[in-house]
PDB file of N, CA and C in Angstrom:
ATOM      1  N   UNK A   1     132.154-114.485 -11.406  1.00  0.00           N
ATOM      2  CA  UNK A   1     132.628-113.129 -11.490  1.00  0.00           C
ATOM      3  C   UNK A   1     134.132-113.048 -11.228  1.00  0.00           C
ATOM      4  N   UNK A   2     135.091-113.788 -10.440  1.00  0.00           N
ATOM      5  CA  UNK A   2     136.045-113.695 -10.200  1.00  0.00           C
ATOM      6  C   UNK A   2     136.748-114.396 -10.923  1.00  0.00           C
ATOM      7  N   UNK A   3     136.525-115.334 -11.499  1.00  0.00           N
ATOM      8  CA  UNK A   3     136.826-115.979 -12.243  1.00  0.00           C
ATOM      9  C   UNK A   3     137.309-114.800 -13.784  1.00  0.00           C
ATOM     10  N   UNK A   4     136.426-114.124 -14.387  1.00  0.00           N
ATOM     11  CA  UNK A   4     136.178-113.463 -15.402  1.00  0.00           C
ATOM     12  C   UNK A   4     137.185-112.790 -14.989  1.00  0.00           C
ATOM     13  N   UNK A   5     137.676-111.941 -13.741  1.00  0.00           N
ATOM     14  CA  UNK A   5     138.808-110.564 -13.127  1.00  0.00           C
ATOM     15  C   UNK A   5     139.776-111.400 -13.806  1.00  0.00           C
ATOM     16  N   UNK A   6     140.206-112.591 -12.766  1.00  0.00           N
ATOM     17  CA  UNK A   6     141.489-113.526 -13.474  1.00  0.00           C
ATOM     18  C   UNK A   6     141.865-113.468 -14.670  1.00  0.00           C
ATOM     19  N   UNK A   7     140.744-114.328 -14.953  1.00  0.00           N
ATOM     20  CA  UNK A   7     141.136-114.015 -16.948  1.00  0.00           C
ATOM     21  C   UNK A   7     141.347-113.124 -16.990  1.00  0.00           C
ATOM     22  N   UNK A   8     140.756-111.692 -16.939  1.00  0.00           N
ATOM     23  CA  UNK A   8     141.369-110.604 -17.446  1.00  0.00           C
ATOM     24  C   UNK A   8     142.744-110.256 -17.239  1.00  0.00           C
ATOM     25  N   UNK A   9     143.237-110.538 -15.661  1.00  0.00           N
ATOM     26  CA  UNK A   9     144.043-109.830 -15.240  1.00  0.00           C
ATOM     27  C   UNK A   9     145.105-110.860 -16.178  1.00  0.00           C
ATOM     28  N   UNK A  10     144.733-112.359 -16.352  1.00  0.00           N
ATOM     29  CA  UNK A  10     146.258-113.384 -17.051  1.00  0.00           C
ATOM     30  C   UNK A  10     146.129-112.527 -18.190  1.00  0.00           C
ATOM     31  N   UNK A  11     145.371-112.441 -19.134  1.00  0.00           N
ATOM     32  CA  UNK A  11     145.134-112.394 -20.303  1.00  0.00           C
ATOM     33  C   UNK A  11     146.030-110.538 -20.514  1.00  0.00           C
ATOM     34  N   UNK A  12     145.628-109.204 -19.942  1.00  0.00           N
ATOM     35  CA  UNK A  12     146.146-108.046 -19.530  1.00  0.00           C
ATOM     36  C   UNK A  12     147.900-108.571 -19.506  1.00  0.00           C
ATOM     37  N   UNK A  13     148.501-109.615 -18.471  1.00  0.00           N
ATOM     38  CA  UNK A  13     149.807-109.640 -18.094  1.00  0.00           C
ATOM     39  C   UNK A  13     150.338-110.504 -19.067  1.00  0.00           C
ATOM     40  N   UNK A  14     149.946-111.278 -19.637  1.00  0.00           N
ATOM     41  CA  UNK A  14     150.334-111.757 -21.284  1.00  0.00           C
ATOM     42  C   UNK A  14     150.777-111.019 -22.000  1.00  0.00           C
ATOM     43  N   UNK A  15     149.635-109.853 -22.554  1.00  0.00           N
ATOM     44  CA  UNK A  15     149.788-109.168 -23.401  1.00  0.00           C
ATOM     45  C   UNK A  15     150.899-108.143 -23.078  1.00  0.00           C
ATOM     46  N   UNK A  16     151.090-107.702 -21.532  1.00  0.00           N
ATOM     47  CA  UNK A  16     151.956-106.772 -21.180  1.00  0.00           C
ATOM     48  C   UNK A  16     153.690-107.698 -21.486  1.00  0.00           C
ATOM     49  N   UNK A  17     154.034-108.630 -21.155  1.00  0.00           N
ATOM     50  CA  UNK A  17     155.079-109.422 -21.401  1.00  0.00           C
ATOM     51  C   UNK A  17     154.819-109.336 -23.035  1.00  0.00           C
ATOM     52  N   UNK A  18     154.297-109.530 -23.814  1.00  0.00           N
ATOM     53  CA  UNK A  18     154.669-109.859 -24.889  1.00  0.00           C
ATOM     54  C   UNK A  18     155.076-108.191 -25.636  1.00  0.00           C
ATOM     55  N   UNK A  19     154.417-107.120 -25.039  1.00  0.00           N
ATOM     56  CA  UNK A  19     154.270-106.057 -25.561  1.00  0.00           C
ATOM     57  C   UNK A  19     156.474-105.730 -24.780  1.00  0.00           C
ATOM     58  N   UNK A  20     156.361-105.775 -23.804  1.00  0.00           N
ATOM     59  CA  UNK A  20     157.528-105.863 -23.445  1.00  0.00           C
ATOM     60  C   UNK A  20     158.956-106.584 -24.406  1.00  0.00           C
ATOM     61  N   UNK A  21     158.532-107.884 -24.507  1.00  0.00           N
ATOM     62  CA  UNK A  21     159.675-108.139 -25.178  1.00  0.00           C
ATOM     63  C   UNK A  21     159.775-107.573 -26.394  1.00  0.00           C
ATOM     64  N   UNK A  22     158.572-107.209 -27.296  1.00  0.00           N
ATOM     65  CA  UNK A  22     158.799-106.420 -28.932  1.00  0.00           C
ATOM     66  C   UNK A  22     159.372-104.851 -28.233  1.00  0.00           C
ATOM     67  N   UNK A  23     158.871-104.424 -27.423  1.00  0.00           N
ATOM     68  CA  UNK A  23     159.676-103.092 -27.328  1.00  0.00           C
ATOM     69  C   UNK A  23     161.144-103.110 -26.796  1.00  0.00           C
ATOM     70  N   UNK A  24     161.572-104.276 -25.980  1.00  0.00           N
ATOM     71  CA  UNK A  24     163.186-104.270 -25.994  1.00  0.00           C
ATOM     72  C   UNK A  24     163.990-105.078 -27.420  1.00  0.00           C
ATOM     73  N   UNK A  25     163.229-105.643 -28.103  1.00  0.00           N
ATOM     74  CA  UNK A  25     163.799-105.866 -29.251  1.00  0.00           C
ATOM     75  C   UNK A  25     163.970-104.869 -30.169  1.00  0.00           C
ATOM     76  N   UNK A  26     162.632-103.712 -30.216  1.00  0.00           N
ATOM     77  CA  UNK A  26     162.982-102.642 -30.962  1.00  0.00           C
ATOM     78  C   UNK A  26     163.959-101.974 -30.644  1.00  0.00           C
ATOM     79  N   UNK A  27     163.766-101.527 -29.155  1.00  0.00           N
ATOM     80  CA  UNK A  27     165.175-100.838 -29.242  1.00  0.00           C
ATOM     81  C   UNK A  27     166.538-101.110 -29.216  1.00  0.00           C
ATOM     82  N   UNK A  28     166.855-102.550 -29.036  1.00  0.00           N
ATOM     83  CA  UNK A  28     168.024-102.790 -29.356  1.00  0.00           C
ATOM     84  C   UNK A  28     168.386-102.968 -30.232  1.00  0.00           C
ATOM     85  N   UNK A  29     167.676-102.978 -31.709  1.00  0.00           N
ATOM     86  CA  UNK A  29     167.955-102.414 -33.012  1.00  0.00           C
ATOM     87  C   UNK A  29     168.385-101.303 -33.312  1.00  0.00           C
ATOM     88  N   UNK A  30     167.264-100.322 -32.845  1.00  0.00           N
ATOM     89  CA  UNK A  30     167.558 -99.143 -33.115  1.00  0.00           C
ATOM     90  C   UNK A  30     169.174 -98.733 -32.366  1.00  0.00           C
ATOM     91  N   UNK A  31     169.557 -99.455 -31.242  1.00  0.00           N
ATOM     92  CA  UNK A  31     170.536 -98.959 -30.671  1.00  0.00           C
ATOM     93  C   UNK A  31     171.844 -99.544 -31.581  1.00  0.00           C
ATOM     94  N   UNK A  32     171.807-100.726 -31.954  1.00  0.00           N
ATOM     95  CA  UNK A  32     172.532-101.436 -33.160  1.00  0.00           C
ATOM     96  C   UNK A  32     172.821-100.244 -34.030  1.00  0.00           C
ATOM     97  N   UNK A  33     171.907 -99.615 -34.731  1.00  0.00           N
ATOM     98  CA  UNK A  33     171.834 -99.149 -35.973  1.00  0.00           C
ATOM     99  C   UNK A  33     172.666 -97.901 -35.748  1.00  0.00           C
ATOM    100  N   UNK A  34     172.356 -97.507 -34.648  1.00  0.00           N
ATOM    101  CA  UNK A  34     173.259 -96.387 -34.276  1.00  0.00           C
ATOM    102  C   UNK A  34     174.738 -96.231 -34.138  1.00  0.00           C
ATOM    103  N   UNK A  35     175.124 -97.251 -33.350  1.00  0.00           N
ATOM    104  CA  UNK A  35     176.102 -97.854 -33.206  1.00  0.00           C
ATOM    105  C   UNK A  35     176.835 -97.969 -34.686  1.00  0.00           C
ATOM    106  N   UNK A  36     176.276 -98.540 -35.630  1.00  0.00           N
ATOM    107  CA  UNK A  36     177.146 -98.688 -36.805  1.00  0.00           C
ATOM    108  C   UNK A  36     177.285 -97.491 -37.551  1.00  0.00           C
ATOM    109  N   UNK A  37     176.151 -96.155 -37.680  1.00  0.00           N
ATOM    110  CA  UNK A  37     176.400 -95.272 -38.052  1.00  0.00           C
ATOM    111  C   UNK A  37     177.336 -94.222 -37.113  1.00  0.00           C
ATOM    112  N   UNK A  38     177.838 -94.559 -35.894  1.00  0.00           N
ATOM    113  CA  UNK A  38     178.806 -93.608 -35.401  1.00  0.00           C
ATOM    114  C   UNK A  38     180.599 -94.536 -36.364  1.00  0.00           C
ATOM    115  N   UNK A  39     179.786 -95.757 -36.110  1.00  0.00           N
ATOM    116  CA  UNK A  39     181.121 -96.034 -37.040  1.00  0.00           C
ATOM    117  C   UNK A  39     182.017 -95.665 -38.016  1.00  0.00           C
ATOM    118  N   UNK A  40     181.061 -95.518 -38.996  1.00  0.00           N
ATOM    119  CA  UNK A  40     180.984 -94.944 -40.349  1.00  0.00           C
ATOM    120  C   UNK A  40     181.374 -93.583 -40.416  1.00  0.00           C
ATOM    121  N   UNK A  41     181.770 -92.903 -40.125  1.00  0.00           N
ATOM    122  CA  UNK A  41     181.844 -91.534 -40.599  1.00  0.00           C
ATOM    123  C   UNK A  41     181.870 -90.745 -41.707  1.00  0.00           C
ATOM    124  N   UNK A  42     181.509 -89.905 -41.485  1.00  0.00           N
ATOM    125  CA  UNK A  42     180.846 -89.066 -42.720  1.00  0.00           C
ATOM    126  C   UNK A  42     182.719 -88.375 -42.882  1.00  0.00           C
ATOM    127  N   UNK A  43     183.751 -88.280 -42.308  1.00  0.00           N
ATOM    128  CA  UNK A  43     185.142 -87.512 -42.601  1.00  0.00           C
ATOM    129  C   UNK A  43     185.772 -88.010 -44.080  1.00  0.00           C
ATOM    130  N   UNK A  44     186.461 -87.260 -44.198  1.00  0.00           N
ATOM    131  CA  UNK A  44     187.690 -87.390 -45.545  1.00  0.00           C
ATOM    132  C   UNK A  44     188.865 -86.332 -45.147  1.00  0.00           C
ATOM    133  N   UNK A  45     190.044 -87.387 -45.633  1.00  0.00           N
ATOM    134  CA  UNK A  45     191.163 -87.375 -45.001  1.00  0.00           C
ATOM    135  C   UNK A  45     191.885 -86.348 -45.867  1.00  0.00           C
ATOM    136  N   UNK A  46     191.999 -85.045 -45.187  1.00  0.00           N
ATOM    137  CA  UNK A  46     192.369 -83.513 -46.242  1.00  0.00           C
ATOM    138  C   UNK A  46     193.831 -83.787 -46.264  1.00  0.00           C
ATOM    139  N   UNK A  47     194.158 -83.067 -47.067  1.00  0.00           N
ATOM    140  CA  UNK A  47     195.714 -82.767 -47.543  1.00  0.00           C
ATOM    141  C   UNK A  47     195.948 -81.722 -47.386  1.00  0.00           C
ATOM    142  N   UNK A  48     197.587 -81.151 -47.528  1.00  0.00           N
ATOM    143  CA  UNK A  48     198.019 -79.803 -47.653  1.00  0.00           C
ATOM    144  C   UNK A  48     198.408 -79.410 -48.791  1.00  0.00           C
ATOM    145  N   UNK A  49     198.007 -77.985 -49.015  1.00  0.00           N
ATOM    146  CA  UNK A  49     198.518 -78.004 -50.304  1.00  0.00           C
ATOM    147  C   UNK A  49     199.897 -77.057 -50.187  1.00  0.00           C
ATOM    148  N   UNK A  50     200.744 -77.939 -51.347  1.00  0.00           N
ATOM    149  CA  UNK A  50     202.126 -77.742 -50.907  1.00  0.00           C
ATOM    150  C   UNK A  50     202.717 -75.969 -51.279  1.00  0.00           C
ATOM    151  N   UNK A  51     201.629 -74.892 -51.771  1.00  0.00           N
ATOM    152  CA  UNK A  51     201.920 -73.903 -52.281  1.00  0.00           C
ATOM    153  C   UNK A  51     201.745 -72.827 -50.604  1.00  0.00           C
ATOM    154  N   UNK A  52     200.739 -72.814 -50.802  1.00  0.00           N
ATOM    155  CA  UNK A  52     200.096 -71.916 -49.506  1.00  0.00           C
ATOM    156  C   UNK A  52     199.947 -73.100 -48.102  1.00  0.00           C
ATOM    157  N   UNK A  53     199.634 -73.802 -48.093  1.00  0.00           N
ATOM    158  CA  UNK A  53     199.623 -74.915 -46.783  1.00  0.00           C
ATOM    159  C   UNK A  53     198.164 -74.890 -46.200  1.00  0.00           C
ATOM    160  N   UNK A  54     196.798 -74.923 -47.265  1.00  0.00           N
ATOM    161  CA  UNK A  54     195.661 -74.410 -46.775  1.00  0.00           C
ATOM    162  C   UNK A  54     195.208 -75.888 -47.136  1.00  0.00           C
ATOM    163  N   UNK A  55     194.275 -76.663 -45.804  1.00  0.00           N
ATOM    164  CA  UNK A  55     194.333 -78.269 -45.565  1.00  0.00           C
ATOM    165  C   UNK A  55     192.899 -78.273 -46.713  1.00  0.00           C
ATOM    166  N   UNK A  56     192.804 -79.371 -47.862  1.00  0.00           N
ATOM    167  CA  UNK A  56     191.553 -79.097 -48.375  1.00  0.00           C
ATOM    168  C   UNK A  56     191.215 -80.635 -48.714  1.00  0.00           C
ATOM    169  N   UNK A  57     190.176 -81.189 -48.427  1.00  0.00           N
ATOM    170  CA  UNK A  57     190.016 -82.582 -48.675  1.00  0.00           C
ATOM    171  C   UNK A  57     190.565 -83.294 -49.810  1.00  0.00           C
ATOM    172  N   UNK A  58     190.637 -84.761 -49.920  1.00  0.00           N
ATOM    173  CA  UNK A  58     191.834 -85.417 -50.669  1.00  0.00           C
ATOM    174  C   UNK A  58     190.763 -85.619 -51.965  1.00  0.00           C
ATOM    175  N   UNK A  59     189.645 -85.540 -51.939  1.00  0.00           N
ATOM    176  CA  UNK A  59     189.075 -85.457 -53.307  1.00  0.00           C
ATOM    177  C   UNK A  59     188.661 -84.305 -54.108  1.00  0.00           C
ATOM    178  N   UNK A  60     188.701 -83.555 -53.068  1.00  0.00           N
ATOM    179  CA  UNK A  60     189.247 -81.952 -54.321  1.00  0.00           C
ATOM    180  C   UNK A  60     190.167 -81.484 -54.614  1.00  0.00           C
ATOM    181  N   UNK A  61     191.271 -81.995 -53.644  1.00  0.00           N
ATOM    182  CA  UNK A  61     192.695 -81.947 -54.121  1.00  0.00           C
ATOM    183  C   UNK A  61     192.875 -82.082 -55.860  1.00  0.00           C
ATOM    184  N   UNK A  62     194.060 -80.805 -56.251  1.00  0.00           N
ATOM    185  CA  UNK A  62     194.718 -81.605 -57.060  1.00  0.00           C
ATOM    186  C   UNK A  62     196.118 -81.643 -57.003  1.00  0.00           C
ATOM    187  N   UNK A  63     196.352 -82.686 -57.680  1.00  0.00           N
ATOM    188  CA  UNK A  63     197.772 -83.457 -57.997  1.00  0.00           C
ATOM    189  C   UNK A  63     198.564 -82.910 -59.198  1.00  0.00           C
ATOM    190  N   UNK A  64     199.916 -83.025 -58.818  1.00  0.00           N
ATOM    191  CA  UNK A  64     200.698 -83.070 -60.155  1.00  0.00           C
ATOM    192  C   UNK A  64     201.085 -84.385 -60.008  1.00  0.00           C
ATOM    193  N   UNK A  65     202.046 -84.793 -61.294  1.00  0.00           N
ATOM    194  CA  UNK A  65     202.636 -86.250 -61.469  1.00  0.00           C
ATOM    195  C   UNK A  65     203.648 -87.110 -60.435  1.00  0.00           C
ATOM    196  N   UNK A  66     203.878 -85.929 -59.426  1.00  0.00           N
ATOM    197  CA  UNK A  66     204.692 -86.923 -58.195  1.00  0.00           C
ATOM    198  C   UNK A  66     203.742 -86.951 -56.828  1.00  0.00           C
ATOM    199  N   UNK A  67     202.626 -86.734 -57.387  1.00  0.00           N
ATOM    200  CA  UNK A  67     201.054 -86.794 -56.545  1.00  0.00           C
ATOM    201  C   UNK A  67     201.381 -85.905 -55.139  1.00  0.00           C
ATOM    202  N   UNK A  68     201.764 -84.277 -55.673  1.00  0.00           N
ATOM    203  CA  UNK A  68     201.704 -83.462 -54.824  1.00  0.00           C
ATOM    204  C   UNK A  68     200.323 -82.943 -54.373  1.00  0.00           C
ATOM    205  N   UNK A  69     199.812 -82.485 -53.382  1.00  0.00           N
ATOM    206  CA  UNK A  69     198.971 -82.049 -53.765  1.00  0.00           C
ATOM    207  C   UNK A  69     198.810 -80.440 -53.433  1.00  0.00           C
ATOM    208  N   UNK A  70     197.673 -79.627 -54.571  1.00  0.00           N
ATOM    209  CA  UNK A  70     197.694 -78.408 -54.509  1.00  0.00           C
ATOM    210  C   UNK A  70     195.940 -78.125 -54.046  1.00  0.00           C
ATOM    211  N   UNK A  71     195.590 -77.266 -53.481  1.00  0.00           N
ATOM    212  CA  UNK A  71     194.066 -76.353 -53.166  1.00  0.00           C
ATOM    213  C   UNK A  71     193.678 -75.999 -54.639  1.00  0.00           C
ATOM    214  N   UNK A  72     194.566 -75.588 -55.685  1.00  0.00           N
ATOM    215  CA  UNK A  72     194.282 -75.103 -57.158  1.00  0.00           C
ATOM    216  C   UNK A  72     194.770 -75.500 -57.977  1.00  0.00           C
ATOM    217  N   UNK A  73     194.271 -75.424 -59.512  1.00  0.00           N
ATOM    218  CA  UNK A  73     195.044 -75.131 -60.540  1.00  0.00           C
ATOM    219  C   UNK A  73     196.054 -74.068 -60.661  1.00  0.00           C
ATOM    220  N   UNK A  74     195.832 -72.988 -60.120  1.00  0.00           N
ATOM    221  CA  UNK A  74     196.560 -71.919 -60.443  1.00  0.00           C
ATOM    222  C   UNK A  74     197.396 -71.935 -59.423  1.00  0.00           C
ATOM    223  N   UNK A  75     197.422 -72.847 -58.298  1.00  0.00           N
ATOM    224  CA  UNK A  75     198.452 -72.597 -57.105  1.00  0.00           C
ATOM    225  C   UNK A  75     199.390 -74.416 -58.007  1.00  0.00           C
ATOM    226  N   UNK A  76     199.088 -74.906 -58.576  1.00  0.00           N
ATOM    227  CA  UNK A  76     199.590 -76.000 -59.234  1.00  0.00           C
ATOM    228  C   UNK A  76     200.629 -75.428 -60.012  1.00  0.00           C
ATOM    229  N   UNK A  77     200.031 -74.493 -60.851  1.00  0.00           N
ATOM    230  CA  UNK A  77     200.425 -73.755 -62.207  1.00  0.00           C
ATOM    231  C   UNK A  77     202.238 -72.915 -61.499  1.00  0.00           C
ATOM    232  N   UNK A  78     201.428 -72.026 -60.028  1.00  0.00           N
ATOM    233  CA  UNK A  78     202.487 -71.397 -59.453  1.00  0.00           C
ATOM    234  C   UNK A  78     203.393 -71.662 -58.577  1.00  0.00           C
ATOM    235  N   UNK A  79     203.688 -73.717 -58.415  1.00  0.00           N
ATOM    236  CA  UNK A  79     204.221 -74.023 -57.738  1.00  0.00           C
ATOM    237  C   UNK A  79     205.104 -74.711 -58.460  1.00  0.00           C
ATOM    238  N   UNK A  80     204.979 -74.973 -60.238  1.00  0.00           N
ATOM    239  CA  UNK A  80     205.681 -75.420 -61.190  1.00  0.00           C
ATOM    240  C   UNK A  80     206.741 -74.927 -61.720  1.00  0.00           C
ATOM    241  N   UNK A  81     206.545 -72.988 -62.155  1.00  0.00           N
ATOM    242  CA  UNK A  81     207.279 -71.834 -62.518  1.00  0.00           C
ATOM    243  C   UNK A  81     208.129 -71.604 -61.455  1.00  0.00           C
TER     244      UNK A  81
END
């Protein structure tokens, strides 16, 4: 009979160590993964536009040919005239 507790109890503290090390491996993935997505940022680097001075990201920007950049066409148009 005591014999049988033992086993249980090795066999129980096995499984608890092994269950242990997969759950600190998970989370130090998950903490990895995180880590690289604070990296990454989701930002884009705005410009001014040289008519009105209203900051608008550098890929909706537009440009004229000395790569000014404008918020519009029509603030493009009225910074040409």
């Amino acid at each position: 009979m005591i014999v049988r507790l033992l086993f249980f109890i090795l066999v129980f503290a096995i499984g608890w160590i092994i269950y242990r090390q997969f759950a600190k491996a998970i989370m130090a993935k998950s903490k990895s993964v995180k880590k690289m997505q604070t990296k990454k940022p989701h930002e884009e680097a705005m410009v001014k536009c040289a008519t009105c001075g209203t900051f608008v990201p550098a890929s909706h920007a537009v440009y004229d040919h000395n790569q000014t950049a404008f918020c519009s066409v029509e603030h493009k148009i009225e910074h040409q005239s």
